[in-house]
Protein backbone atom coordinates (compact mmCIF):
# COMPACT_ATOMS: atom_id res chain seq x y z
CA UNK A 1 82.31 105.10 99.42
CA UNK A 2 84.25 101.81 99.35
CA UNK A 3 86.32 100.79 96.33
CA UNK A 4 86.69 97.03 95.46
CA UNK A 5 88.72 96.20 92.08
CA UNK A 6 88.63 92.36 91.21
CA UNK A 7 90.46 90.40 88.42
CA UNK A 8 89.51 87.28 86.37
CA UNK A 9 91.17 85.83 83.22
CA UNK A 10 89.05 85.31 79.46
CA UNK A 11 89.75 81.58 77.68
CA UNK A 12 92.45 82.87 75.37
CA UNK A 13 90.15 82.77 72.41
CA UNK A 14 89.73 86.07 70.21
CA UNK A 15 86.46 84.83 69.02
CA UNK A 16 85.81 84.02 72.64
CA UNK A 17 86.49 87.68 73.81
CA UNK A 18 84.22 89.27 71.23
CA UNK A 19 81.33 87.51 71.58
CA UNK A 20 81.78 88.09 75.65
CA UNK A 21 82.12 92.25 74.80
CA UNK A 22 79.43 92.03 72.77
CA UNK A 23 77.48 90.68 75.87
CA UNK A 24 78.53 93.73 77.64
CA UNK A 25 78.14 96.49 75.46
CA UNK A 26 74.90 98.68 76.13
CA UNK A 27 71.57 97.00 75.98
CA UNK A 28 72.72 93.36 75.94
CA UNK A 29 73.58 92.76 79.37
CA UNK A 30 70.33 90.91 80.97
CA UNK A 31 68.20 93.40 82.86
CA UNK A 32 67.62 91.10 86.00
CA UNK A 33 72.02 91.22 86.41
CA UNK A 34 71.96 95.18 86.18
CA UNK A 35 69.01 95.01 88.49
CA UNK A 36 71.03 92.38 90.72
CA UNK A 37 74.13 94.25 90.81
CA UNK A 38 72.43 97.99 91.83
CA UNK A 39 70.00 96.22 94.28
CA UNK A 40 73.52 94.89 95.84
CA UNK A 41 74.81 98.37 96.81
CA UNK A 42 77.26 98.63 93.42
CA UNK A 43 76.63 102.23 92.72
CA UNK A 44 79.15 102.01 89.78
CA UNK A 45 81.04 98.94 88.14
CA UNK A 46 83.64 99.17 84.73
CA UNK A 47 85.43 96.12 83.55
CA UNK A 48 88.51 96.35 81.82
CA UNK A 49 90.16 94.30 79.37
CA UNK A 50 93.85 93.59 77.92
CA UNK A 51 94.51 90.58 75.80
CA UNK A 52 92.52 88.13 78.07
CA UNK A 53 92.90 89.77 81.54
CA UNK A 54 89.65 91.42 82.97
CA UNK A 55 90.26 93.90 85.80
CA UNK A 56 86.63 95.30 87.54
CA UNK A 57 86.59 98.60 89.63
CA UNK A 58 83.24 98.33 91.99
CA UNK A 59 82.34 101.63 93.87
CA UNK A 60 79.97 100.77 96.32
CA UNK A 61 77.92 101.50 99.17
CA UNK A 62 79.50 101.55 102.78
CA UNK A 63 77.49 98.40 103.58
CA UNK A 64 78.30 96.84 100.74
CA UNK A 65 80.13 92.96 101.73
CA UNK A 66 81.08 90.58 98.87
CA UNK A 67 79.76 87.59 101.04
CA UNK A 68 76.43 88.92 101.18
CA UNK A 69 76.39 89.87 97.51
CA UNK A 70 77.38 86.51 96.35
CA UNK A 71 74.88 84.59 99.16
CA UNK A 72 72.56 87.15 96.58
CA UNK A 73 73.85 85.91 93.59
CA UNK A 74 73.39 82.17 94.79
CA UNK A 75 69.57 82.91 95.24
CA UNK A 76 69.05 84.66 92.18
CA UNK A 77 68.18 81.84 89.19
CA UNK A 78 68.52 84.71 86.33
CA UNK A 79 72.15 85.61 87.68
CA UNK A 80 73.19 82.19 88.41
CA UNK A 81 72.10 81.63 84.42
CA UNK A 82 73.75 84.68 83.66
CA UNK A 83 77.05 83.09 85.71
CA UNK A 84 76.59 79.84 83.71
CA UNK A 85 76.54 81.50 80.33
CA UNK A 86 79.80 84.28 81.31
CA UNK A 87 82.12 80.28 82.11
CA UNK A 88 81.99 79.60 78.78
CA UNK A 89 84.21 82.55 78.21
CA UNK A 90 85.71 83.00 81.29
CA UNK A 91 88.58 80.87 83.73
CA UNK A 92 89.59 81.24 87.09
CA UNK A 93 93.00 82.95 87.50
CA UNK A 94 96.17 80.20 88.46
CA UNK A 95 95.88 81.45 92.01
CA UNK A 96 92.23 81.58 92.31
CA UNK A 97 90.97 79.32 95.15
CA UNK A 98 88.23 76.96 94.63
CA UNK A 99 84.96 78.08 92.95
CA UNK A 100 86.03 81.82 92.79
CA UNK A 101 85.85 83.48 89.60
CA UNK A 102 86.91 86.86 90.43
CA UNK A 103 89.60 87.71 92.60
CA UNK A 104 90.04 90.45 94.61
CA UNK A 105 93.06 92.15 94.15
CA UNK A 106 95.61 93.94 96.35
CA UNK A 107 96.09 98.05 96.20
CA UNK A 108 100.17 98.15 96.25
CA UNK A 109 99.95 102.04 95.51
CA UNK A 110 98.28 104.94 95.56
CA UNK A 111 99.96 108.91 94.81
């Protein structure tokens, strides 16, 4: 099983980074995202959150890619909704290049 563990920033707004948990919490994420992210090969995904940094651990399928999941996502008019309504409480890291939301981030340990 492959690992992939991404980061993105929340608009520094406490009001902001409720209403976006209360978007996640259990039974208010859109069924056609879960559906989207499972039918990807994401057997499990957690996001993480201190102050307004998000850190996501993805445990996927060997042939999982992120290209081909976000050529998915780009077809899919409920996600790309979904993605519309998650930028009103979300920014792109400093570093982030152009158009990417989450970043994947670099293992620099491991015991």
């Amino acid at each position: 099983m492959k690992r992939y563990c991404l980061s993105c920033d929340l608009k520094d707004d406490p009001a902001l980074i409720e209403e976006y948990k209360r978007y996640h919490e259990p039974g208010n994420i859109w069924p056609e995202i879960t559906r989207s992210i499972k039918d990807a090969g994401i057997i499990d995904m957690q996001i993480y959150l201190t102050g307004n940094r998000m850190f996501m651990i993805m445990e996927v399928e060997e042939s999982f890619e992120l290209k081909q999941k976000a050529e998915m996502d780009a077809a899919n008019p409920r996600v790309q909704q979904w993605e519309q309504l998650m930028w009103k409480f979300q920014q792109a890291l400093p570093w982030a290049k152009k158009g990417e939301k989450w970043v994947p981030m670099e293992k620099v340990f491991q015991l």
